[in-house]
N, C-alpha and C. Protein backbone atom coordinates (compact mmCIF):
# COMPACT_ATOMS: atom_id res chain seq x y z
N UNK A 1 9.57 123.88 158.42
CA UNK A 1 10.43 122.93 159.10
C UNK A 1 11.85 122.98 158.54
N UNK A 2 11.97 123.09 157.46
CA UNK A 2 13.73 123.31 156.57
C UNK A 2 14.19 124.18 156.43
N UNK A 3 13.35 125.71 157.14
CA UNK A 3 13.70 126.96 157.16
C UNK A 3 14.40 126.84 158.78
N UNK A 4 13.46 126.24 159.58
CA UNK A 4 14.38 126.11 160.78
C UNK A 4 15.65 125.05 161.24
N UNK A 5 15.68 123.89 160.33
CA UNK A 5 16.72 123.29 160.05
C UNK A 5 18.09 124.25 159.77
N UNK A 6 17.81 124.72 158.47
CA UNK A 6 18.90 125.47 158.04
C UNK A 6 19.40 126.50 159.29
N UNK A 7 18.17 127.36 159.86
CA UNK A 7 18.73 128.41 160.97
C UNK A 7 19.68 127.62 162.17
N UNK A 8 19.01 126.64 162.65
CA UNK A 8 19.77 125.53 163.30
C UNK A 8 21.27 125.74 162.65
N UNK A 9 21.69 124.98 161.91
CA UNK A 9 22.67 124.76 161.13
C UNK A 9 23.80 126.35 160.84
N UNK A 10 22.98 127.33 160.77
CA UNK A 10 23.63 128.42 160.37
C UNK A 10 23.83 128.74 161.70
N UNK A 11 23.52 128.93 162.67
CA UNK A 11 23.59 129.44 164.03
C UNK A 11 24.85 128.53 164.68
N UNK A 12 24.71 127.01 164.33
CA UNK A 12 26.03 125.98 164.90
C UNK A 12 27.23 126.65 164.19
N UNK A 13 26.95 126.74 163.18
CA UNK A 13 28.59 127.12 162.52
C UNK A 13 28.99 128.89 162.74
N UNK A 14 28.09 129.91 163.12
CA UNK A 14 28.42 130.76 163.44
C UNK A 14 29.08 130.85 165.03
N UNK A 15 28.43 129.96 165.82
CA UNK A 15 29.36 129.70 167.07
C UNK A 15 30.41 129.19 167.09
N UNK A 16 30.41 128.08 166.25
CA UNK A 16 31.76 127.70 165.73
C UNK A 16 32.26 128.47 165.30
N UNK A 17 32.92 129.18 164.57
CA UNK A 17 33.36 130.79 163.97
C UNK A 17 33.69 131.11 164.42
N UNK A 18 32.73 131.73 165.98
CA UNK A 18 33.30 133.18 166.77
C UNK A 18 33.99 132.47 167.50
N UNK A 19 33.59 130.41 168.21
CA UNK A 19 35.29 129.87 168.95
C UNK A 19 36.10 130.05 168.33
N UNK A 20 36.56 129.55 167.54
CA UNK A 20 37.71 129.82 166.48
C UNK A 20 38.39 130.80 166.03
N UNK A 21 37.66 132.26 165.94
CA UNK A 21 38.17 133.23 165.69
C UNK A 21 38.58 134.09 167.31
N UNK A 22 38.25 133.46 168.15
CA UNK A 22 38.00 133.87 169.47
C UNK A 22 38.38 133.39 170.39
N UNK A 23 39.21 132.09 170.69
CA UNK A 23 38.76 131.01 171.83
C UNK A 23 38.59 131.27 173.35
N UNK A 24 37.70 131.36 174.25
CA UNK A 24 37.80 131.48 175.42
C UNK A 24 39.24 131.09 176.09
N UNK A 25 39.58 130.03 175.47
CA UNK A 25 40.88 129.18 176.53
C UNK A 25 41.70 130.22 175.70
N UNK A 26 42.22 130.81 175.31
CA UNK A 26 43.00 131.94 174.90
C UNK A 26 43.10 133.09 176.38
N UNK A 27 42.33 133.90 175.86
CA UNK A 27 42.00 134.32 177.39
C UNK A 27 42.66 133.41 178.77
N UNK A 28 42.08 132.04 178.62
CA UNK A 28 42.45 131.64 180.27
C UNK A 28 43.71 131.15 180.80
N UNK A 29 44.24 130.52 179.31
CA UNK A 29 44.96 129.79 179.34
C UNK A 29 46.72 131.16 178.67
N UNK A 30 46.32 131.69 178.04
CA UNK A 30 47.65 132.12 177.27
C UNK A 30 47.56 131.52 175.94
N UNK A 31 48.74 131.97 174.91
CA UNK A 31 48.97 132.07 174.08
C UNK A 31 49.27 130.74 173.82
N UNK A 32 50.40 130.12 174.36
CA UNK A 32 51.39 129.24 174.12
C UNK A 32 49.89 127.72 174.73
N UNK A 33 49.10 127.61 175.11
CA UNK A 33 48.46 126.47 175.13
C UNK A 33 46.98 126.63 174.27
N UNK A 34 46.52 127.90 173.88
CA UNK A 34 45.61 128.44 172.91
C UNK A 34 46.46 127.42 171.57
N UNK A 35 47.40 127.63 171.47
CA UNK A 35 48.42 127.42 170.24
C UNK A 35 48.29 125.44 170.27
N UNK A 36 48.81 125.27 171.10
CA UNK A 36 48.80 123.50 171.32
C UNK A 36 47.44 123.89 171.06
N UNK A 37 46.44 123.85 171.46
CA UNK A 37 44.75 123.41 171.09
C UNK A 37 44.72 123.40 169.76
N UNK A 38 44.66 124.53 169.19
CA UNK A 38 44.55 125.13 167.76
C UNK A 38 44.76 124.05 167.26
N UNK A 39 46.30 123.99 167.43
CA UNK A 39 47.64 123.16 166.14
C UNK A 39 46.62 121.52 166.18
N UNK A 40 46.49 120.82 167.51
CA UNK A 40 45.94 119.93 167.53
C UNK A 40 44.87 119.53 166.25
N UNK A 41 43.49 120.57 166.86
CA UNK A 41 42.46 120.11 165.76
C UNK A 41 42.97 120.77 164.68
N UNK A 42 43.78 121.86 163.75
CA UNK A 42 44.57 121.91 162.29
C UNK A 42 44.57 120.25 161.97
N UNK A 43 46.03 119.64 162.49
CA UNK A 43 46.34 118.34 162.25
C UNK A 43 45.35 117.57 162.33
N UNK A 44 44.06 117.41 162.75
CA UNK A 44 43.24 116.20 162.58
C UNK A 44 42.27 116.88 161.44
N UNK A 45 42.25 117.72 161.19
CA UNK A 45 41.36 118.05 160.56
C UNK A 45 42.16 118.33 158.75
N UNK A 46 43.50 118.74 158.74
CA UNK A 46 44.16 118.52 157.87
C UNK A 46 45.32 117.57 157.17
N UNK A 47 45.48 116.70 158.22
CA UNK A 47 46.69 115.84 158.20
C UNK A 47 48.43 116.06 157.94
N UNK A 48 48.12 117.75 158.15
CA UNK A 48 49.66 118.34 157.89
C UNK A 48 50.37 118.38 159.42
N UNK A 49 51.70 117.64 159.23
CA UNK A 49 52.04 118.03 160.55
C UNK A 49 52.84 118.94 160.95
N UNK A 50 51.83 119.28 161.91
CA UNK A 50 52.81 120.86 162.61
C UNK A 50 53.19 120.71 163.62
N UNK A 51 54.99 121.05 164.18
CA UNK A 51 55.10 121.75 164.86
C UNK A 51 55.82 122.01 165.84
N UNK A 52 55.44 122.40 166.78
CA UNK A 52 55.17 123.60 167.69
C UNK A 52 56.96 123.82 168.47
N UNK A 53 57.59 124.98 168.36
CA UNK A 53 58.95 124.69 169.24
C UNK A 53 58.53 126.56 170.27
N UNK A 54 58.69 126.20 171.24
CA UNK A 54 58.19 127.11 172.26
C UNK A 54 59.73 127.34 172.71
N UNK A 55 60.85 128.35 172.40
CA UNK A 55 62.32 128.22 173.40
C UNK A 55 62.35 128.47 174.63
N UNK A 56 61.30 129.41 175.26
CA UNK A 56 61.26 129.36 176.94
C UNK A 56 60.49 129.93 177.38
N UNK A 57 59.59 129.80 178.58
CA UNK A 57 58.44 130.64 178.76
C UNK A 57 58.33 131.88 178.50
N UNK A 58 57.63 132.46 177.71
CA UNK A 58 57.43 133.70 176.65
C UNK A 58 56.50 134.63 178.07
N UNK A 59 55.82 134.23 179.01
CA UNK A 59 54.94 134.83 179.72
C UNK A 59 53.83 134.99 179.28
N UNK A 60 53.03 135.59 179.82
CA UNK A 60 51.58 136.31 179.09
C UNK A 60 51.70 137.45 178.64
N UNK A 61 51.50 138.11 177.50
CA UNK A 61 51.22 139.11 176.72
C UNK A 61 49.85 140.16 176.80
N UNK A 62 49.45 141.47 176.13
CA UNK A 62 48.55 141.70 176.57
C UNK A 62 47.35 140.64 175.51
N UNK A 63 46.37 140.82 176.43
CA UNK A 63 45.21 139.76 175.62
C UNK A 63 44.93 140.20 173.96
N UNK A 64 44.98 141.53 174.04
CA UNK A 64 45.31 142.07 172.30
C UNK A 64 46.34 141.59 171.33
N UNK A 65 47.50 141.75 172.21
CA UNK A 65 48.53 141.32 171.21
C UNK A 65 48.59 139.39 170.98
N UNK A 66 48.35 138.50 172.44
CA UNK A 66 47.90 137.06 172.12
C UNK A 66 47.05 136.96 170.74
N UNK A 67 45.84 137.59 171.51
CA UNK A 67 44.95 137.59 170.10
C UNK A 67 45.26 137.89 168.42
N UNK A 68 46.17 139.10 168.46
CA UNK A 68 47.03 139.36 167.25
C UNK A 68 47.56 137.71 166.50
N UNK A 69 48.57 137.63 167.68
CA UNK A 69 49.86 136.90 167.36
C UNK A 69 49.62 135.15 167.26
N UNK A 70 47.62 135.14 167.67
CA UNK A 70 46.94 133.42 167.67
C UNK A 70 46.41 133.69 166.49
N UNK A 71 46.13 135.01 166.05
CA UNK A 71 45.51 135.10 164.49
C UNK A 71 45.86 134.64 163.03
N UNK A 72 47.64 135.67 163.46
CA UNK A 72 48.80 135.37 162.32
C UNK A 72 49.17 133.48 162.41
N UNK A 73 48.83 132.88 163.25
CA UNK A 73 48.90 131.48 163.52
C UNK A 73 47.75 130.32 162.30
N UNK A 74 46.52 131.50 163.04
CA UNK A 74 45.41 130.70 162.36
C UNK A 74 45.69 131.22 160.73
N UNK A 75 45.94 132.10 160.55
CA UNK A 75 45.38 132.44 158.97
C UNK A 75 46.90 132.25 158.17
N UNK A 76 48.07 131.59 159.28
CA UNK A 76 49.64 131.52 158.23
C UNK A 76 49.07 129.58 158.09
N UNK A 77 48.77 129.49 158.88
CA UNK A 77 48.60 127.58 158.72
C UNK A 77 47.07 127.15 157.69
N UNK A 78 45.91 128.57 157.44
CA UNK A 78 44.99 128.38 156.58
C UNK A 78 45.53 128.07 155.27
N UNK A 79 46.64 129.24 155.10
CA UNK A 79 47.11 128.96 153.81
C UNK A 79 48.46 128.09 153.65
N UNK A 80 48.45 127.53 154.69
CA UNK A 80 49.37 126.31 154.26
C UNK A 80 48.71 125.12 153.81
N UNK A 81 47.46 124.74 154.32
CA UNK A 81 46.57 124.28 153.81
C UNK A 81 46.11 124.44 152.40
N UNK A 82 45.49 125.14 152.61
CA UNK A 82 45.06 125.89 151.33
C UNK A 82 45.69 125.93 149.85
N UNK A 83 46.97 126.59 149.92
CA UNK A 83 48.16 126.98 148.81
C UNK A 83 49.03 125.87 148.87
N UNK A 84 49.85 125.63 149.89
CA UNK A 84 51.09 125.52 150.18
C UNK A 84 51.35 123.98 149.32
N UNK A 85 50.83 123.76 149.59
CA UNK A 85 50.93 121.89 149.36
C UNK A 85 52.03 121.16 150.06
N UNK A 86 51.91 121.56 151.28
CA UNK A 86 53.14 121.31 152.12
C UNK A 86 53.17 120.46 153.57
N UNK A 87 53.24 119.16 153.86
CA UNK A 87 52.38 118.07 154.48
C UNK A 87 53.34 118.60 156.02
N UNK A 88 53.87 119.53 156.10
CA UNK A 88 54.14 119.63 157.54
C UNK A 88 54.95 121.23 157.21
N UNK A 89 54.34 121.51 158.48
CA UNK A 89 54.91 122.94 159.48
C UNK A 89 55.27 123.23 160.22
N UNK A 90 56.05 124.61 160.68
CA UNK A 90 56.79 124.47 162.01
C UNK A 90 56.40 125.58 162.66
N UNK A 91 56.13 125.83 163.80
CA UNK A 91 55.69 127.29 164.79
C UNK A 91 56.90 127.00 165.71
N UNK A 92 57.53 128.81 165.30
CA UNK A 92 58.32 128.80 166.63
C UNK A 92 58.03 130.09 167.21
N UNK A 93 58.09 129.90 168.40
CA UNK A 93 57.62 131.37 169.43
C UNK A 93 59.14 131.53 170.53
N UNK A 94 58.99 132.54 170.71
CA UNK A 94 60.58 132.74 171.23
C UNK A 94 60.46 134.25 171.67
N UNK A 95 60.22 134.56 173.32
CA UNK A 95 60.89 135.79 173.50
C UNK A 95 62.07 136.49 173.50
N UNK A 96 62.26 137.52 173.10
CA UNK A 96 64.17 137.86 173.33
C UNK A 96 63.98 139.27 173.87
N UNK A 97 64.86 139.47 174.42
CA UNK A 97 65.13 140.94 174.73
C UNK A 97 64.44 141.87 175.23
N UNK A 98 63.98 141.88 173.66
CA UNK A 98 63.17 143.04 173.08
C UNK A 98 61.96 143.15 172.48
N UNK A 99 61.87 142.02 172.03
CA UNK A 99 60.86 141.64 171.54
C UNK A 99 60.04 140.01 171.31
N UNK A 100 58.51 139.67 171.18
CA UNK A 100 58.68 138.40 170.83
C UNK A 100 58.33 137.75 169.53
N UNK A 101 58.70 137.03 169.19
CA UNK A 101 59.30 136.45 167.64
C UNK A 101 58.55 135.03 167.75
N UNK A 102 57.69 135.24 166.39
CA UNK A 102 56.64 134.30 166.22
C UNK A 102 56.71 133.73 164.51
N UNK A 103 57.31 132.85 163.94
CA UNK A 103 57.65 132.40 162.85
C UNK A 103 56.98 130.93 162.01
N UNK A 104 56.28 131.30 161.81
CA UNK A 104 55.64 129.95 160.91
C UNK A 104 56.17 129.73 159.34
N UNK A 105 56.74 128.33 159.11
CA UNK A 105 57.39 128.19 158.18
C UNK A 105 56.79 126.59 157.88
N UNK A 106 56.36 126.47 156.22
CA UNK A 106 56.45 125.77 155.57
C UNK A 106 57.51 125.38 154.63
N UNK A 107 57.08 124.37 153.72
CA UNK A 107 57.84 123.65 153.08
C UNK A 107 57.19 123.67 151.74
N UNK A 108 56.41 124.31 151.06
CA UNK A 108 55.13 123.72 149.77
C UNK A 108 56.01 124.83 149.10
N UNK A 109 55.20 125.36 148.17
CA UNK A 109 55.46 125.59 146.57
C UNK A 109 55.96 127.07 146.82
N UNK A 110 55.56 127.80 147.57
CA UNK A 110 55.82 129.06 147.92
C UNK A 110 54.76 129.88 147.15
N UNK A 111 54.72 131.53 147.42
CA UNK A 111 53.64 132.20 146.91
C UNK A 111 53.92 132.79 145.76
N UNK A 112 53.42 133.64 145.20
CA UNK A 112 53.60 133.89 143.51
C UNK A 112 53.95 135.05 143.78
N UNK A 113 55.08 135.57 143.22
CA UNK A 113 55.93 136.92 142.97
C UNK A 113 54.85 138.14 142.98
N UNK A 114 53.70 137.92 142.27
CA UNK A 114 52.41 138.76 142.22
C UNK A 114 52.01 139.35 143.84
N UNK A 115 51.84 137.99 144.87
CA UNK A 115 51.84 138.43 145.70
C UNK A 115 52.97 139.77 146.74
N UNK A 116 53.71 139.86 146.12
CA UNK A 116 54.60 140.85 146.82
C UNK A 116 54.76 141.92 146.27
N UNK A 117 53.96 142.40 145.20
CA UNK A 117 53.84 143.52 144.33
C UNK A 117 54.09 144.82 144.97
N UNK A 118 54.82 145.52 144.91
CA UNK A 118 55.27 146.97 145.32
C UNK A 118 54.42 148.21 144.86
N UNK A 119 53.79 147.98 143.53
CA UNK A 119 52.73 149.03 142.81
C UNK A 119 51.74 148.84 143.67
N UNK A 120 51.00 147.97 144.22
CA UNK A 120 49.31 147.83 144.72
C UNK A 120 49.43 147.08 145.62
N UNK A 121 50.40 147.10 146.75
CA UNK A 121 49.80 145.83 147.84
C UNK A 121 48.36 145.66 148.28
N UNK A 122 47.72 146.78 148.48
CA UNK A 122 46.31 146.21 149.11
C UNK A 122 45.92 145.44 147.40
N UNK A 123 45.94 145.46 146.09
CA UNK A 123 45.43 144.36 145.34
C UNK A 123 46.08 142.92 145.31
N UNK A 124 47.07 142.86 145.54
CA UNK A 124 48.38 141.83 144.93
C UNK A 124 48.02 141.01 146.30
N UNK A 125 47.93 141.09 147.78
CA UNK A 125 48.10 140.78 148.92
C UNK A 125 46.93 140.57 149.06
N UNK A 126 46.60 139.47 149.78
CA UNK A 126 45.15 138.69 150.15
C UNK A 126 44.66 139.60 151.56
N UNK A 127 43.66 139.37 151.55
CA UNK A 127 43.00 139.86 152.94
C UNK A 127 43.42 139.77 154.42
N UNK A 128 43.74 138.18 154.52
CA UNK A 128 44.52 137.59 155.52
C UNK A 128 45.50 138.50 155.87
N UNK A 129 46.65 138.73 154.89
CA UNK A 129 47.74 139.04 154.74
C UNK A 129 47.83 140.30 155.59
N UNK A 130 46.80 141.45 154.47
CA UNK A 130 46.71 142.55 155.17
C UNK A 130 46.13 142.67 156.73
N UNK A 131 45.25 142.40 156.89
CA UNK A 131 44.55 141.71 158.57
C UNK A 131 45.93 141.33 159.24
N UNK A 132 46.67 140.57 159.11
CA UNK A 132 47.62 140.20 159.78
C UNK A 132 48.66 141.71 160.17
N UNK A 133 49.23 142.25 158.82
CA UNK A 133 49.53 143.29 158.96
C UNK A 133 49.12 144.30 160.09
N UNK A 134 48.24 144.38 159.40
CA UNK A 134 47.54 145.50 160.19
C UNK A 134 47.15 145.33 161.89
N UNK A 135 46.60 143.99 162.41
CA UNK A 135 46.94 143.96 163.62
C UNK A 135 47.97 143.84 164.49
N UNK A 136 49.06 143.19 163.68
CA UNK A 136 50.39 143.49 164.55
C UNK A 136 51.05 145.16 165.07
N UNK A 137 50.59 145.60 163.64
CA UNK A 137 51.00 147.63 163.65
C UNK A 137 50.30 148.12 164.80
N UNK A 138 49.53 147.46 165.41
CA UNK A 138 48.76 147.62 166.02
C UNK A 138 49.50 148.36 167.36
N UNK A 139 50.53 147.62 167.60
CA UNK A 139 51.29 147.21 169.20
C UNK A 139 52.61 147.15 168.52
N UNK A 140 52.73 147.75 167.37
CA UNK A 140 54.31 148.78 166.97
C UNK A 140 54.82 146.90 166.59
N UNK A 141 54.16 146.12 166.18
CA UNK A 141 55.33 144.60 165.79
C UNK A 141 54.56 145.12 164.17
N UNK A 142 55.41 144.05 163.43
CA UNK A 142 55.60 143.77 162.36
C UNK A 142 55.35 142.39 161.75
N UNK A 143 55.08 142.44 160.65
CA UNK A 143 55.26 141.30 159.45
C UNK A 143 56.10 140.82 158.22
N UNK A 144 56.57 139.65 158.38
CA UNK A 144 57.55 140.09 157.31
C UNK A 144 57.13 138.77 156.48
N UNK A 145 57.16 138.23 155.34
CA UNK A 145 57.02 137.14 154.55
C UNK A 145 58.42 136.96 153.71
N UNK A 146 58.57 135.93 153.44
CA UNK A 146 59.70 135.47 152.57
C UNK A 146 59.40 134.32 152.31
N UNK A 147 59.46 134.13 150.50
CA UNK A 147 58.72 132.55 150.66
C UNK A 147 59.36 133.01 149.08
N UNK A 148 59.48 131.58 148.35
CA UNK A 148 60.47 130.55 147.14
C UNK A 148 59.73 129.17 146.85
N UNK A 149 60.22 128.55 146.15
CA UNK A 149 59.67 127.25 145.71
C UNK A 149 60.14 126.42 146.38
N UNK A 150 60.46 126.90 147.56
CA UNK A 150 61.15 125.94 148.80
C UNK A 150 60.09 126.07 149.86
N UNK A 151 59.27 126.97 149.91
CA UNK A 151 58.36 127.15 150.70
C UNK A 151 58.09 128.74 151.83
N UNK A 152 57.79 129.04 152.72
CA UNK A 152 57.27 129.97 153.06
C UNK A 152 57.24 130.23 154.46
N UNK A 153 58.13 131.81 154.73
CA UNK A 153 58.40 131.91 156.71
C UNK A 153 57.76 132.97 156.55
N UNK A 154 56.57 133.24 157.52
CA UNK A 154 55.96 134.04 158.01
C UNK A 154 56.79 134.70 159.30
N UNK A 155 56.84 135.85 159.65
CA UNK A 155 57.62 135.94 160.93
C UNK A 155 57.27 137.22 161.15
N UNK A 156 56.57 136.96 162.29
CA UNK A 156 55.98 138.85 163.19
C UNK A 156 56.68 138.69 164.71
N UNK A 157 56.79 140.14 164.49
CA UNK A 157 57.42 140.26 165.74
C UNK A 157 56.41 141.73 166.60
N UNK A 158 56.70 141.52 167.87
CA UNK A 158 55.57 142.39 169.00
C UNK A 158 56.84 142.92 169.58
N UNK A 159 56.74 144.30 170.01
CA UNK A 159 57.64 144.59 171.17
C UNK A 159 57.60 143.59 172.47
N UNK A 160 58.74 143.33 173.00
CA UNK A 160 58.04 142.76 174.66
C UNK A 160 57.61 143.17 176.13
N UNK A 161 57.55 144.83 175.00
CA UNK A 161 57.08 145.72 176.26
C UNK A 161 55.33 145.46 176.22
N UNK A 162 54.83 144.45 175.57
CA UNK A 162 53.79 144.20 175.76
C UNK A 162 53.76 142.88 176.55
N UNK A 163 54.16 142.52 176.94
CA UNK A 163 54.28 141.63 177.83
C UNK A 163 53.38 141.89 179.22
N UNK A 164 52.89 140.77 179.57
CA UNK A 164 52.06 141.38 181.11
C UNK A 164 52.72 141.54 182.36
N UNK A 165 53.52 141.22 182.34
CA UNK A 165 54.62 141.63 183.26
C UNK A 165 55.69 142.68 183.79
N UNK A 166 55.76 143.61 182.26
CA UNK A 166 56.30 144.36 182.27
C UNK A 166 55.54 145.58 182.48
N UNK A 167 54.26 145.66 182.28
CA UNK A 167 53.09 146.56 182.46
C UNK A 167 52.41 146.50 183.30
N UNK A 168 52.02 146.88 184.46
CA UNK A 168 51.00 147.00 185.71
C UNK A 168 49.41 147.11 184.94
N UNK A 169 49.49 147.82 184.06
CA UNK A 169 47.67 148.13 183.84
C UNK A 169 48.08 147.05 182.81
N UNK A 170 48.28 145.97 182.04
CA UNK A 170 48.08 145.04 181.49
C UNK A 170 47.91 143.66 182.42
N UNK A 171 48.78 143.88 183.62
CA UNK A 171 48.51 142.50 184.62
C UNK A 171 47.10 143.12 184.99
N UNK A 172 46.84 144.17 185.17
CA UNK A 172 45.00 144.35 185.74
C UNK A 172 44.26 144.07 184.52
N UNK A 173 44.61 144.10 183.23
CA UNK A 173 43.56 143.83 182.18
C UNK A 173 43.61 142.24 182.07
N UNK A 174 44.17 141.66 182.02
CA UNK A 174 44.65 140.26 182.06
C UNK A 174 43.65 139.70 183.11
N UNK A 175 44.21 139.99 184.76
CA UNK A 175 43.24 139.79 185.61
C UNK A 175 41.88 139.79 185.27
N UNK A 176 41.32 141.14 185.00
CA UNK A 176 40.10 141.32 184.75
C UNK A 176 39.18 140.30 183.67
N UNK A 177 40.35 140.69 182.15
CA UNK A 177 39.59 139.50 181.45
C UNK A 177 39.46 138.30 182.05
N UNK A 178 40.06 137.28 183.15
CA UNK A 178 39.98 136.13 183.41
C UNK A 178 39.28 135.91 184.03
N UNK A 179 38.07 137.15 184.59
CA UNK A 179 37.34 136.99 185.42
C UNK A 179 35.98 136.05 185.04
């Protein structure tokens, strides 16, 4: 009976997980209201307040790069939590030009010089970090960190030739996923 309790229990929080790491309304909805959901339960669940400055409809992106760019969201506000000690945050999303520009910035203690180590990044740099990295390279954007005892700006940027609008076989992948 407490062997199937526990499976119970392990099975709820693994669905929980894959929403979270995953959300359907991502997919249906876009980036920019995936983001309001998120930020929402963060703040009730952490009491830090975040947020959100959107400068003008950004469009839909491909569902890869959303997913990228809702990731660097979830895992820059984990460790604001986490590290930062910093009772409010700011997300700004902003297409331009050329590209779109996604910046999360705290206010807490900032990260430890260790972390930016030039000899060993994959040791010095947390998992997150690299994950983040590495999926933006993904779709040719970038990561950049800069953070002090003033606190900490995350800021990736995507080409906006990923945009769904600007791509015909991304408005059909888009479509399709929403099916």
């Amino acid at each position: 009976r407490e062997g199937i309790l526990v499976c119970d229990q392990v099975i709820k929080e693994l669905r929980t997980l894959s929403y979270l790491l995953h959300p359907p309304f991502l997919d249906d909805a876009g980036l920019v209201p995936a983001l309001r959901w998120y930020v929402r339960g963060f703040v009730e669940s952490t009491a830090i307040d975040v947020e959100i400055m959107v400068t003008e409809d950004i469009g839909r992106l491909s569902l890869d790069t959303e997913t990228a760019l809702f990731r660097v969201v979830q895992e820059s506000l984990t460790n604001v939590s986490r590290h930062s000690g910093s009772a409010t945050a700011e997300i700004r999303l902003e297409r331009r030009e050329d590209e779109v520009l996604l910046q999360i910035t705290d206010h807490g203690r900032g990260m430890s010089r260790l972390a930016f180590s030039e000899t060993d990044p994959a040791s010095s740099l947390g998992v997150g970090i690299l994950g983040m990295q590495h999926r933006l390279s993904q779709f040719g954007g970038t990561l950049h960190i800069e953070s002090s005892d003033r606190g900490t700006v995350v800021t990736a940027k995507v080409p906006a030739s990923e945009a769904v609008g600007d791509d015909p076989d991304l408005v059909e992948k888009a479509s399709v996923a929403s099916v």
